[in-house]
N, C-alpha and C. Protein backbone atom coordinates (compact mmCIF):
# COMPACT_ATOMS: atom_id res chain seq x y z
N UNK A 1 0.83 -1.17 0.00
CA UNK A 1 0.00 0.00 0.00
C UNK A 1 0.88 1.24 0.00
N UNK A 2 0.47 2.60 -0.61
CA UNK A 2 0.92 2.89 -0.78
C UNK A 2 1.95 3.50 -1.94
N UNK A 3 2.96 2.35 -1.92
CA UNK A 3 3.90 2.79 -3.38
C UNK A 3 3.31 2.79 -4.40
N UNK A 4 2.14 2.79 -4.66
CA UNK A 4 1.24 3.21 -6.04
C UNK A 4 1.09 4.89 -6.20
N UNK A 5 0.84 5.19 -4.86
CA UNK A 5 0.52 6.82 -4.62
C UNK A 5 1.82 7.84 -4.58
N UNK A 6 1.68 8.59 -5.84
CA UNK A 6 2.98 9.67 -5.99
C UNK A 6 2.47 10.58 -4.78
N UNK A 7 3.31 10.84 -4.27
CA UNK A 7 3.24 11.82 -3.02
C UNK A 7 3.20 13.58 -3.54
N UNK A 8 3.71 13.30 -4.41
CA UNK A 8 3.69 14.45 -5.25
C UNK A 8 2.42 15.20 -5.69
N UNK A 9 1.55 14.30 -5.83
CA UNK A 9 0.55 14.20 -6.52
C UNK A 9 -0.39 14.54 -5.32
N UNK A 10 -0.31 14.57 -4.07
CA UNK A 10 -1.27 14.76 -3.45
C UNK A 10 -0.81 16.61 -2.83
N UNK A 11 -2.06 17.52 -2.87
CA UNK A 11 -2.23 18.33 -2.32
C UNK A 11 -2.34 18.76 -0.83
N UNK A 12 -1.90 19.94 -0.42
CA UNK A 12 -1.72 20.22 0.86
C UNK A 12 -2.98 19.89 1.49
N UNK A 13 -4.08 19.94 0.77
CA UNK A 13 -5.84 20.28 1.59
C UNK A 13 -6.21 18.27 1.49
N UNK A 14 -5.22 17.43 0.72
CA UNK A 14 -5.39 16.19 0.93
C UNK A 14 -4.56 15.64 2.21
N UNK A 15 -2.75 16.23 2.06
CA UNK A 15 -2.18 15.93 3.25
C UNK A 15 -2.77 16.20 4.58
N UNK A 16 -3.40 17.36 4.74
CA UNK A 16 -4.11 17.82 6.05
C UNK A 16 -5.47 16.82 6.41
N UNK A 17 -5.88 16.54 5.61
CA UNK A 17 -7.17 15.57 5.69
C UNK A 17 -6.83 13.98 6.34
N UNK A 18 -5.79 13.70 5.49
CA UNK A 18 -5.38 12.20 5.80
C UNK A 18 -4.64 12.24 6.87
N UNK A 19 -3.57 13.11 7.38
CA UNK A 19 -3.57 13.43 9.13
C UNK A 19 -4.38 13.78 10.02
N UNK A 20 -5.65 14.47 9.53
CA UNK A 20 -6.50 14.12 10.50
C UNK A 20 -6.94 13.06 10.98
N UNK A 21 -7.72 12.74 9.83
CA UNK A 21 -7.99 11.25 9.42
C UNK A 21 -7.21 10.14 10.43
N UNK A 22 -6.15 10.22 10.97
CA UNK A 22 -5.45 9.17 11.22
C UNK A 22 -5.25 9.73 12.56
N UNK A 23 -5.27 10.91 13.37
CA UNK A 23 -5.26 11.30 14.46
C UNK A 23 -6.62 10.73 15.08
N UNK A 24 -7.71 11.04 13.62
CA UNK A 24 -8.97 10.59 14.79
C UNK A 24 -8.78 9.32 15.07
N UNK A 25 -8.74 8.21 14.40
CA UNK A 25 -7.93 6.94 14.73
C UNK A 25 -7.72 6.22 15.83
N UNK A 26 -5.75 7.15 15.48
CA UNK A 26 -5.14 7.28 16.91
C UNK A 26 -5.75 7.22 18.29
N UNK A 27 -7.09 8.33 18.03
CA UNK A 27 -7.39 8.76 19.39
C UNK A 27 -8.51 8.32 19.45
N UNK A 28 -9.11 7.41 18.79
CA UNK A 28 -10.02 6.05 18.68
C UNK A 28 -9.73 5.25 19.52
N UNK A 29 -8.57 4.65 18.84
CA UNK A 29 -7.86 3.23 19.24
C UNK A 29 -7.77 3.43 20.95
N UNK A 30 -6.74 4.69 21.32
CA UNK A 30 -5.95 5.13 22.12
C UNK A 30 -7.34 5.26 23.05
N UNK A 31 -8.49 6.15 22.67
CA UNK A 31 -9.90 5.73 23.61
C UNK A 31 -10.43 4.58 24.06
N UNK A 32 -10.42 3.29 23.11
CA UNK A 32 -10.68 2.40 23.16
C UNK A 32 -9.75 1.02 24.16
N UNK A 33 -8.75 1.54 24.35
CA UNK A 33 -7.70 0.53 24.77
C UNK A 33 -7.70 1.91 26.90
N UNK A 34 -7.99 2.70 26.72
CA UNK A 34 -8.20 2.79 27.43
C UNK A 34 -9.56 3.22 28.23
N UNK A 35 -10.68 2.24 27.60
CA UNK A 35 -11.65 1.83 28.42
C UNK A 35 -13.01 3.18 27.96
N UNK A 36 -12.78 3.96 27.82
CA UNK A 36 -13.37 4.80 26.58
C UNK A 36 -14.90 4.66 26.50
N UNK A 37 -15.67 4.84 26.57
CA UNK A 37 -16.91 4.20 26.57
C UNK A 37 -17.81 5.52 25.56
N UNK A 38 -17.54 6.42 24.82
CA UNK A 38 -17.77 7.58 24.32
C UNK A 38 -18.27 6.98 22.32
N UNK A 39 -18.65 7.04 22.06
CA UNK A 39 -19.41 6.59 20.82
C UNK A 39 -18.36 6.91 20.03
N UNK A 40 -16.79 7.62 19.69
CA UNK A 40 -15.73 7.73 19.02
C UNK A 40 -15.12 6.66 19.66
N UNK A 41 -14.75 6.05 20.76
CA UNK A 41 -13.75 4.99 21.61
C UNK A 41 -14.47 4.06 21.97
N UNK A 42 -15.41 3.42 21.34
CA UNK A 42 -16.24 2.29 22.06
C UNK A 42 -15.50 1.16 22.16
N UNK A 43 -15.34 0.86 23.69
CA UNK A 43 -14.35 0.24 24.08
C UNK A 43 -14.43 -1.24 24.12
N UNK A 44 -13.59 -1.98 24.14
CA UNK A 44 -13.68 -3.48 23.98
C UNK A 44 -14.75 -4.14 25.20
N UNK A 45 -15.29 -5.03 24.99
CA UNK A 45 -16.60 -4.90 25.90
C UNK A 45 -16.59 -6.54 26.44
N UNK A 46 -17.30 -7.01 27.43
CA UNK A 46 -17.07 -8.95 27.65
C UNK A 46 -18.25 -8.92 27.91
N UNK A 47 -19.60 -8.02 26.97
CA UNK A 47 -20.95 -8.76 27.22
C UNK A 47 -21.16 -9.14 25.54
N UNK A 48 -22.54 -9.20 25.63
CA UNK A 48 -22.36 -10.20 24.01
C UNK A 48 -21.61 -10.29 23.12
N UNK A 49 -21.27 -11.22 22.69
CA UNK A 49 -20.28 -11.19 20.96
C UNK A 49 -20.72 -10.95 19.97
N UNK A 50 -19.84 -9.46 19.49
CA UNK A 50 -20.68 -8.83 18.25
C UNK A 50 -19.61 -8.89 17.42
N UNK A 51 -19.77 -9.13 16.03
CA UNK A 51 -18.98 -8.97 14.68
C UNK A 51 -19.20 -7.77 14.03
N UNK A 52 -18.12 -7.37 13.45
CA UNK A 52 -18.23 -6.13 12.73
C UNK A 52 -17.22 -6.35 11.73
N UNK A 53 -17.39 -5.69 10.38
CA UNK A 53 -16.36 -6.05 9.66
C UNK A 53 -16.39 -4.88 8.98
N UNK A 54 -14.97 -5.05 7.63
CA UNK A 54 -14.53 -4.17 6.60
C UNK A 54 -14.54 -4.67 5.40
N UNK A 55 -15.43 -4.06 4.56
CA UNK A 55 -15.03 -4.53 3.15
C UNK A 55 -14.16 -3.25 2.14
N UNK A 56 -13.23 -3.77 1.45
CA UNK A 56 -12.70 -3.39 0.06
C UNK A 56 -13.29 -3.67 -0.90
N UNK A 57 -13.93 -2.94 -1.65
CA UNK A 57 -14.62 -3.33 -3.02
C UNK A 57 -13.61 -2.64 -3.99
N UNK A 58 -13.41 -3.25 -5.29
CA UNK A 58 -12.60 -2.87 -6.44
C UNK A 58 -13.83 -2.30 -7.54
N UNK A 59 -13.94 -1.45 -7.97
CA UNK A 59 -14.81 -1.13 -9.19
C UNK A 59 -13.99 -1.41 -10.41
N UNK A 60 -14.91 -2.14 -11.43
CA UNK A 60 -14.17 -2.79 -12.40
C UNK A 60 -15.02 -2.38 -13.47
N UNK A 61 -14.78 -1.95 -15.07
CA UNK A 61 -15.43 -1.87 -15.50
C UNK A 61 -16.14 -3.36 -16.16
N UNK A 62 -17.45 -3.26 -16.47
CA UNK A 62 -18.19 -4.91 -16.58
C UNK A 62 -17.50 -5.56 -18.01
N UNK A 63 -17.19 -4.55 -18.93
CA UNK A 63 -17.04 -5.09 -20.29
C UNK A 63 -15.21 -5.47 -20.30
N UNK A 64 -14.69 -5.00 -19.66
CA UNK A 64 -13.49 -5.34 -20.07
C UNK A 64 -12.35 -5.65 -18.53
N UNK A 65 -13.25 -5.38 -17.48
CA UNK A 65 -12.41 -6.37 -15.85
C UNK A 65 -11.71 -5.23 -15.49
N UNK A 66 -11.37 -3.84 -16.10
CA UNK A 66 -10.14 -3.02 -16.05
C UNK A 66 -10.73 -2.09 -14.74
N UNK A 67 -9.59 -1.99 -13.87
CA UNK A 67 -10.37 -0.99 -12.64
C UNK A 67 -11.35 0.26 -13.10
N UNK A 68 -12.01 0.58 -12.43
CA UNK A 68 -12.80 1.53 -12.82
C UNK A 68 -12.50 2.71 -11.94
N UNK A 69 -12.55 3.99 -12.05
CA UNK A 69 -11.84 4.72 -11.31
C UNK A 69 -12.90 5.57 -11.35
N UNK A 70 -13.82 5.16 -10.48
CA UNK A 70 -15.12 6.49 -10.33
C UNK A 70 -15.63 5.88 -8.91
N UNK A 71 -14.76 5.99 -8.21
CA UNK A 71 -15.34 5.70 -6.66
C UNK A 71 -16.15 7.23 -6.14
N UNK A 72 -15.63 8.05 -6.47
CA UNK A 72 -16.29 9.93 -6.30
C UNK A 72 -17.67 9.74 -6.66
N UNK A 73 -17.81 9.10 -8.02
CA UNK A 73 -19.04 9.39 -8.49
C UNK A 73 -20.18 8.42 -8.20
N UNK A 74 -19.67 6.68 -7.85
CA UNK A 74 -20.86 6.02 -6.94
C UNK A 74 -20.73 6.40 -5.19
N UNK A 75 -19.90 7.24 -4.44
CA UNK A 75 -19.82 7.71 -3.67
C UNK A 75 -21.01 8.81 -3.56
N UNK A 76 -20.92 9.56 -4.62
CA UNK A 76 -21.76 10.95 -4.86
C UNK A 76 -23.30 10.39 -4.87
N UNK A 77 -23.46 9.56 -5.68
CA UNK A 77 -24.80 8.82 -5.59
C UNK A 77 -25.57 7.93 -4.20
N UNK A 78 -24.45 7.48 -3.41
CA UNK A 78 -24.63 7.13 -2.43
C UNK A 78 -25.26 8.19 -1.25
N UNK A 79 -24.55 9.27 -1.31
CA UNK A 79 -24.46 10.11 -0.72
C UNK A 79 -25.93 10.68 0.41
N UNK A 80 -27.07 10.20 -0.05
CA UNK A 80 -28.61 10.74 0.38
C UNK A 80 -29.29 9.42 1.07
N UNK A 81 -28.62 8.50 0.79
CA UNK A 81 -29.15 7.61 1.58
C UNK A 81 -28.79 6.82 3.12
N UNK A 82 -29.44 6.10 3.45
CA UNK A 82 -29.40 6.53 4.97
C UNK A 82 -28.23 5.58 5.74
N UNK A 83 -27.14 4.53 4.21
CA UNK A 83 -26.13 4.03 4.82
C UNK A 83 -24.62 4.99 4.35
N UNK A 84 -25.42 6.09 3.83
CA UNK A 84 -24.25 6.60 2.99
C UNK A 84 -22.94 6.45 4.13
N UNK A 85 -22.96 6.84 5.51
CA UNK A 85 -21.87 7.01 6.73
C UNK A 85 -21.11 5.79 6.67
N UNK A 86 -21.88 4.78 5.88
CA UNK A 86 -21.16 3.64 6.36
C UNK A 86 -19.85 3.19 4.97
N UNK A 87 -20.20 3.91 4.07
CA UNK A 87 -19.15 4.44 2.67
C UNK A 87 -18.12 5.09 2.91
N UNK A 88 -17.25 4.23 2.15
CA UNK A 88 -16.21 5.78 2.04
C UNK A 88 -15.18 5.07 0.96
N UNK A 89 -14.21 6.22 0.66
CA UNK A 89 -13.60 5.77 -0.26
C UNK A 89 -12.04 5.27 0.07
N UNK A 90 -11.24 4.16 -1.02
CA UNK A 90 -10.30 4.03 -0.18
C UNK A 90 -8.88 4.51 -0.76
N UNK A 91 -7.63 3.98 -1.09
CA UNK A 91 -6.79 4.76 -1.21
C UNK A 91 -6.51 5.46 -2.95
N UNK A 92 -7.40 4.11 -3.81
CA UNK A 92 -7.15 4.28 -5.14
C UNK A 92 -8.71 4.40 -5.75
N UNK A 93 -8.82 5.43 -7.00
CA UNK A 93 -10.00 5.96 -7.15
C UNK A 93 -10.74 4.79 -8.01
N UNK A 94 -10.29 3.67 -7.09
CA UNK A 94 -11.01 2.55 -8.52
C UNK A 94 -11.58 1.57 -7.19
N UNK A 95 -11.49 1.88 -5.73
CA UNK A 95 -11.96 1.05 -4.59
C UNK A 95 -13.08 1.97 -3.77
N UNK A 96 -13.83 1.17 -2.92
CA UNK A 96 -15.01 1.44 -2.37
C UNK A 96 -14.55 0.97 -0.83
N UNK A 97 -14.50 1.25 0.43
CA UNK A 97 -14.78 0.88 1.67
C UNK A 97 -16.36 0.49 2.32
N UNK A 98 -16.78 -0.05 2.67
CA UNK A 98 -17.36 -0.67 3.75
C UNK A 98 -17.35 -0.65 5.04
N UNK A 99 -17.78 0.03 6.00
CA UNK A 99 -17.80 -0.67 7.25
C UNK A 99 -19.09 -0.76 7.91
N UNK A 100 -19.44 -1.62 7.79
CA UNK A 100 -21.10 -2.43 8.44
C UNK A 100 -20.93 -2.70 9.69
N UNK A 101 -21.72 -2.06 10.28
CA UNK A 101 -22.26 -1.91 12.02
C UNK A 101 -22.12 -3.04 12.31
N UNK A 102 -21.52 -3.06 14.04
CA UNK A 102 -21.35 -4.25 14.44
C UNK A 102 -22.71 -5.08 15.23
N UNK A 103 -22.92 -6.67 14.82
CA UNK A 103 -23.71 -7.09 14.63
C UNK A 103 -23.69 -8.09 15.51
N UNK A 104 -24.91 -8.39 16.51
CA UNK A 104 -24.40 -9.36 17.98
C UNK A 104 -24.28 -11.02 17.31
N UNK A 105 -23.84 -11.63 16.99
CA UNK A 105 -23.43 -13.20 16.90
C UNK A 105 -24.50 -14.00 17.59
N UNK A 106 -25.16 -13.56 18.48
CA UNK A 106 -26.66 -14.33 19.01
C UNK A 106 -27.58 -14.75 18.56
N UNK A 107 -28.72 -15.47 18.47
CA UNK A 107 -29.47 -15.57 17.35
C UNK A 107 -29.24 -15.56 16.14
N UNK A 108 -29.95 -14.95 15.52
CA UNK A 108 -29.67 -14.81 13.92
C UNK A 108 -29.26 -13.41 13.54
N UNK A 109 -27.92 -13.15 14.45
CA UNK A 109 -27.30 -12.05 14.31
C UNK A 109 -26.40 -12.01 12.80
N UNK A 110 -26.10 -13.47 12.35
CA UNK A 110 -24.77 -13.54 11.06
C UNK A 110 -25.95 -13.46 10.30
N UNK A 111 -27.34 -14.33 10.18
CA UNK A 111 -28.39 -14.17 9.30
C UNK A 111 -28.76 -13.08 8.84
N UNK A 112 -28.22 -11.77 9.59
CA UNK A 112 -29.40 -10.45 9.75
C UNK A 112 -27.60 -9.58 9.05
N UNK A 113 -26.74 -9.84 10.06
CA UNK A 113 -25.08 -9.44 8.84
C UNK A 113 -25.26 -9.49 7.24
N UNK A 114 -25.83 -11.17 7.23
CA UNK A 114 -25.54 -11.30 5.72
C UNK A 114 -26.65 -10.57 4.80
N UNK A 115 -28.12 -10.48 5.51
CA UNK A 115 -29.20 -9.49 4.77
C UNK A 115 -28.30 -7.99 4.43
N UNK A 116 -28.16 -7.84 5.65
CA UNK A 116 -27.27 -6.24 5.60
C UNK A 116 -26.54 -5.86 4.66
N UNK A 117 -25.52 -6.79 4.45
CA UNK A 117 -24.55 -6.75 3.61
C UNK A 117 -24.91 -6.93 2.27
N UNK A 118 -25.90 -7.88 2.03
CA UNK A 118 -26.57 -8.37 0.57
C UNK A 118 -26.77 -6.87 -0.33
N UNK A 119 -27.94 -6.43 1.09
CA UNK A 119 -28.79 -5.25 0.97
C UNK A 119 -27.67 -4.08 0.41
N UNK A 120 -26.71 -4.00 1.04
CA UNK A 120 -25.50 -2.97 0.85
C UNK A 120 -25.29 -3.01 -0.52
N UNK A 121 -24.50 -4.40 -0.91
CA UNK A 121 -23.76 -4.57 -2.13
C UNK A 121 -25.00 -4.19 -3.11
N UNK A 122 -26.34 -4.86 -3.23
CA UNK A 122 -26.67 -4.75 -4.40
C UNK A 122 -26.87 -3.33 -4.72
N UNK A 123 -27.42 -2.37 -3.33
CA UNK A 123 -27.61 -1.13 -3.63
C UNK A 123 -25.95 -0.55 -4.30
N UNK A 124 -25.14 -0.95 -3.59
CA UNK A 124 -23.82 -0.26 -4.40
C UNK A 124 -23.72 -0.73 -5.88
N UNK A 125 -24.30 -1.48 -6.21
CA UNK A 125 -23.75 -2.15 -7.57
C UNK A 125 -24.71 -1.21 -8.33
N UNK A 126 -25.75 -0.89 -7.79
CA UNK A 126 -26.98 -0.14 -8.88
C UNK A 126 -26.23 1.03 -8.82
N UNK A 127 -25.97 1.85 -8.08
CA UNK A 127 -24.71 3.08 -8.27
C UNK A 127 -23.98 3.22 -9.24
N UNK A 128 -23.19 2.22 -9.00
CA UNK A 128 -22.19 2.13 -10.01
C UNK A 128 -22.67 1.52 -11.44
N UNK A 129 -23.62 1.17 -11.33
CA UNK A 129 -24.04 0.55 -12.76
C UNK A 129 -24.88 2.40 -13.67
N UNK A 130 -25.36 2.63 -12.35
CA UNK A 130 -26.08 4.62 -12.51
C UNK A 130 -24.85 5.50 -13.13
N UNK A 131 -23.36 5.46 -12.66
CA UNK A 131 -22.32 6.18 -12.79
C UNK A 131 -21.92 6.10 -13.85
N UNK A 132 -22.48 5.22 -15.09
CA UNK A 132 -22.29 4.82 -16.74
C UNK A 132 -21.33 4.08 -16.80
N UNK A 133 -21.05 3.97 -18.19
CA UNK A 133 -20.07 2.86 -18.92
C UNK A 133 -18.81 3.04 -18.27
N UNK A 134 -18.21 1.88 -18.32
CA UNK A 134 -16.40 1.86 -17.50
C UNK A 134 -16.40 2.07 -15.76
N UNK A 135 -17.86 1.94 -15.29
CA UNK A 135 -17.77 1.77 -13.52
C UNK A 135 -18.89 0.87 -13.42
């Protein structure tokens, strides 16, 4: 990761962003490890077992497999609906992030994950299928 991205290439109003970005983090993690209980530091917990995960999605264009580099623009479309928070984009303009709320493992907590997630992807795929030819 990384050595793909000319450093050059990124702007001061991007450098300032992605240090933030990584301070809030920091002071996530750093909340979280010390017991933190604040909706930014939600801290490691020993009552139910909940899963939470991360996805990387690659946008590809359909006709020819080649990355697709319009994460901005099924981002932009995403944008009004009510998982948009849970979007974001990731380091190369041809990937999508994920992060789906964490989900209790009890019952039919993985049953109700995998609706979630279904529900996610297909809505992302209609996006990107909205964003035209080559995404």
């Amino acid at each position: 990761m990384g050595q793909e991205v000319d450093p050059d290439a990124l702007g001061p109003d991007q450098l300032r962003e992605h240090r933030a970005k990584l301070v809030q983090g920091l002071s996530a993690l750093s909340g979280m490890l010390a017991g933190d209980r604040s909706p930014v530091g939600r801290a490691f917990d020993s009552g139910a077992p909940e899963v939470g995960l991360e996805l990387e999605l690659v946008l590809a264009d359909p006709a020819t497999w080649a990355p697709a580099r319009c994460n901005e623009d099924v981002l932009a479309r995403i944008a009004g609906t009510p998982d948009a928070a849970l979007w974001g984009p990731e380091i190369s303009a041809h990937t999508l992030e994920l992060n789906a709320p964490p989900t209790t493992l009890a019952g039919s907590g993985l049953a109700e994950l995998e609706r979630g997630l279904r529900s996610r992807l297909d809505a992302v795929g209609a996006r990107a299928r909205e964003a035209g030819p080559g995404c």
